[in-house]
N, C-alpha and C. Protein backbone atom coordinates (compact mmCIF):
# COMPACT_ATOMS: atom_id res chain seq x y z
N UNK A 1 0.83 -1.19 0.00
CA UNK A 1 0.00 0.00 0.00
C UNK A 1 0.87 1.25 0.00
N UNK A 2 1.65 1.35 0.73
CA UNK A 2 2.76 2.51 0.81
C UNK A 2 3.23 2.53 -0.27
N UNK A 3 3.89 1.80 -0.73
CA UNK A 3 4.48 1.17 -2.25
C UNK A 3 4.05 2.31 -2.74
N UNK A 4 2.51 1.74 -3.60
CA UNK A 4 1.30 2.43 -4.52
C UNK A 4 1.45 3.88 -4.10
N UNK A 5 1.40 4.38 -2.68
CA UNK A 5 1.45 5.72 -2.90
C UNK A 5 2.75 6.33 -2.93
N UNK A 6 4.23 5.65 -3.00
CA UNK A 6 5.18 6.48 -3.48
C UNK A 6 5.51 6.46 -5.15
N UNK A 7 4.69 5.56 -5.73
CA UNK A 7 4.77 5.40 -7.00
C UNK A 7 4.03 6.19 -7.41
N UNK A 8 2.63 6.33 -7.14
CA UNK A 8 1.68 7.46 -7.63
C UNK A 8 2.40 8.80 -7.52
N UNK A 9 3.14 8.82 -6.23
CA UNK A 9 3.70 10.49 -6.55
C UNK A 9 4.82 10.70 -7.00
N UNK A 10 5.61 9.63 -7.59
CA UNK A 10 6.50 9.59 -8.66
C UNK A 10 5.71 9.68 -9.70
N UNK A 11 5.04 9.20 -10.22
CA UNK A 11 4.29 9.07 -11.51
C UNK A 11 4.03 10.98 -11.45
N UNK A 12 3.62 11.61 -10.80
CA UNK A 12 2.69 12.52 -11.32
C UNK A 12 4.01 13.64 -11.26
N UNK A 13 5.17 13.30 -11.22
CA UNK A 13 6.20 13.91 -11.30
C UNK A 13 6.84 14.41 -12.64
N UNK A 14 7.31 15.43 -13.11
CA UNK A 14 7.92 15.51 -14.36
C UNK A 14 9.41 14.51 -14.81
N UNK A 15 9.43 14.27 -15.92
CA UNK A 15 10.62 12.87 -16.11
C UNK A 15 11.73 13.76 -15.41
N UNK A 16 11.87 15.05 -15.63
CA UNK A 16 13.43 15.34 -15.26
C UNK A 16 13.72 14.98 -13.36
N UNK A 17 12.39 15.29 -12.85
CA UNK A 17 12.24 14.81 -11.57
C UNK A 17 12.11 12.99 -11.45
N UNK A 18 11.35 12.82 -11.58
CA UNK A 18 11.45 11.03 -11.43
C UNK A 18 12.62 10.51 -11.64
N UNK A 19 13.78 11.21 -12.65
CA UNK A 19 15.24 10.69 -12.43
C UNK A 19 15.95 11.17 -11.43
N UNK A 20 15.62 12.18 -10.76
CA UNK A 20 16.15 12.67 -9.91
C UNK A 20 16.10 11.73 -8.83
N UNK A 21 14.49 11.45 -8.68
CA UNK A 21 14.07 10.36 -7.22
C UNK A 21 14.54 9.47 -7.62
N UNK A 22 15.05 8.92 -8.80
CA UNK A 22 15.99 7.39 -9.54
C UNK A 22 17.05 7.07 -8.42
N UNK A 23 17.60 9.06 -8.87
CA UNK A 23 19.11 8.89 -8.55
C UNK A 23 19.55 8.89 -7.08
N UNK A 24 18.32 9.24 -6.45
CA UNK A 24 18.25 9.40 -4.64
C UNK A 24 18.08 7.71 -4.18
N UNK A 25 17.18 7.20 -4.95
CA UNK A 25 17.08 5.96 -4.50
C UNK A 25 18.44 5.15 -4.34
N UNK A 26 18.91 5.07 -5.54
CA UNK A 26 20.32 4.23 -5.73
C UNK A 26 21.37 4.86 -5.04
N UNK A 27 21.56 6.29 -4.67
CA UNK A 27 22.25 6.54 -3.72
C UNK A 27 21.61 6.23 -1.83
N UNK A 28 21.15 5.83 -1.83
CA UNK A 28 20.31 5.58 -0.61
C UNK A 28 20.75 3.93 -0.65
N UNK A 29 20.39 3.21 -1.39
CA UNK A 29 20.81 2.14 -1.71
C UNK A 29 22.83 1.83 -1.46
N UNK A 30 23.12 2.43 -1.92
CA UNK A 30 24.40 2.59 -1.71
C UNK A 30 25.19 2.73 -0.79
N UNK A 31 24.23 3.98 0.02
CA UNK A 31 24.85 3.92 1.46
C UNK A 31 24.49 3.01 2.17
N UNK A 32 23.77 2.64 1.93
CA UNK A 32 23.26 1.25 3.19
C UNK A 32 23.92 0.00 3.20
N UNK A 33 24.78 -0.55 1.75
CA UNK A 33 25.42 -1.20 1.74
C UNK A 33 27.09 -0.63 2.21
N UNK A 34 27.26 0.67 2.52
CA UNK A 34 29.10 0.97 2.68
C UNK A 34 29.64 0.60 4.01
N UNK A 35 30.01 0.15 4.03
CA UNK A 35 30.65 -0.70 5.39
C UNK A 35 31.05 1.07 6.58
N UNK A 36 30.74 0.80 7.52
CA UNK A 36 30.82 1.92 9.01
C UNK A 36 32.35 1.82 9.10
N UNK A 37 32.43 3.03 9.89
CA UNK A 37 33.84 2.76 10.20
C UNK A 37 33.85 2.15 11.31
N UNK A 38 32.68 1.95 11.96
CA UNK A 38 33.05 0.86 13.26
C UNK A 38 33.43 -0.47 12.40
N UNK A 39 32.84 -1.01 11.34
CA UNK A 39 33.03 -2.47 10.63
C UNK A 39 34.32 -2.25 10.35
N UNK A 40 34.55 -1.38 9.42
CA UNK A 40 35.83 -1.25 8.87
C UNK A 40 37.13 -0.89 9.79
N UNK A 41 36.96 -0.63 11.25
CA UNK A 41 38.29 -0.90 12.07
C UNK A 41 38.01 -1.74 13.14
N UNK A 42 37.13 -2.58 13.26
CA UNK A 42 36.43 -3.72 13.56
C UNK A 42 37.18 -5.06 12.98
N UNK A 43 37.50 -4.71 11.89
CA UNK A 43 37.90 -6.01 11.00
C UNK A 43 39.20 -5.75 10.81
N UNK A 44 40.23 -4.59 11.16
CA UNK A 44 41.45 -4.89 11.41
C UNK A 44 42.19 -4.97 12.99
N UNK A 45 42.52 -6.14 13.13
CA UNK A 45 43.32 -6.83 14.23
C UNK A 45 44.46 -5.81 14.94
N UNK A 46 45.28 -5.10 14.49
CA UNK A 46 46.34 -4.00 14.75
C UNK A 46 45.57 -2.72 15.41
N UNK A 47 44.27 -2.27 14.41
CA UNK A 47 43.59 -1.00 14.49
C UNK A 47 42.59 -1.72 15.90
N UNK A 48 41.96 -3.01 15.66
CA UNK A 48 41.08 -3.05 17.12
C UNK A 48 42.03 -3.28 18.21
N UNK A 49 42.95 -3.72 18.07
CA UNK A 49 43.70 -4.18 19.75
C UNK A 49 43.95 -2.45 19.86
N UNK A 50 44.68 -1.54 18.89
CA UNK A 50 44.73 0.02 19.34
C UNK A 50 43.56 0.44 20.20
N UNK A 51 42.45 0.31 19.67
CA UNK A 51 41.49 0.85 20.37
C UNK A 51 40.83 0.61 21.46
N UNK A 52 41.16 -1.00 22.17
CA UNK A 52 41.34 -1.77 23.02
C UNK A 52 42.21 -1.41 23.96
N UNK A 53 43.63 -1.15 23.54
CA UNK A 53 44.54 -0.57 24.66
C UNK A 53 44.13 0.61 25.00
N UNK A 54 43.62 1.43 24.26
CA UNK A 54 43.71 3.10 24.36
C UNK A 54 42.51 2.86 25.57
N UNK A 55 40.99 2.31 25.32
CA UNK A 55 39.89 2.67 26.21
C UNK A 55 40.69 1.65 27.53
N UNK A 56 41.37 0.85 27.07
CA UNK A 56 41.82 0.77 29.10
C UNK A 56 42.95 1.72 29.55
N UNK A 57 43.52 2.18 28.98
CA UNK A 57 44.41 2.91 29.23
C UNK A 57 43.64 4.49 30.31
N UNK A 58 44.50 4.08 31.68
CA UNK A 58 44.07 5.18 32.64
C UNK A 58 44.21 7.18 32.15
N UNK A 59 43.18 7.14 32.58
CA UNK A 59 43.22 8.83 32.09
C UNK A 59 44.43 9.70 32.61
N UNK A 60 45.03 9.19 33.40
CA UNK A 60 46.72 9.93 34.52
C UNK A 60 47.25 9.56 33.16
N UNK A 61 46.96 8.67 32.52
CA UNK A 61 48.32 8.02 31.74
C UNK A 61 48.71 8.59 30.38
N UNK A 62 47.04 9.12 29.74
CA UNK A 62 46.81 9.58 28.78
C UNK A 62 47.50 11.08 28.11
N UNK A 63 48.14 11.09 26.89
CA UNK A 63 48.93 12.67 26.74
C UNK A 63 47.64 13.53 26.59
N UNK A 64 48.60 14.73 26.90
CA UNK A 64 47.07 15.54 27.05
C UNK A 64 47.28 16.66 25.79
N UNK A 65 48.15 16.31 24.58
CA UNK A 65 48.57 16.42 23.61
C UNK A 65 48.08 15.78 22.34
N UNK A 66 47.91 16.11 20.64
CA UNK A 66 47.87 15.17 20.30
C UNK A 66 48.95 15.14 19.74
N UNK A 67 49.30 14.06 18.92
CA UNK A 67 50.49 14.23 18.23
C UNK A 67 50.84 14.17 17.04
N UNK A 68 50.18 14.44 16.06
CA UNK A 68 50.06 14.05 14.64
C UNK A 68 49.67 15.26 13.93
């Protein structure tokens, strides 16, 4: 039912618009498949134990600098 009414108000749209909502869709589509950066430093072993040491690492201990 929802369907039917986002199609009806695509339909009553001008073509230069209905490609527009094309091109929103497939970018919408797109992002939903791009991996997070939680996944993506999740899945490296070097980058998660970093982030592992750092949140136990005591706040006395921490530079209060950054360094890069």
């Amino acid at each position: 039912m929802f369907s039917d009414k986002i199609t009806s108000e695509i339909d009553s749209l001008p073509l230069q618009y209905q490609k527009e909502v094309f091109d929103f869709i497939l970018f919408l589509k797109n992002k939903i498949k791009e991996e997070t950066d939680t996944d993506y430093l999740s899945k490296n072993p070097e980058i998660k134990q970093s982030i592992i040491n750092g949140l136990n690492t005591p706040l006395n201990e921490c530079s209060k600098e950054v360094n890069f």
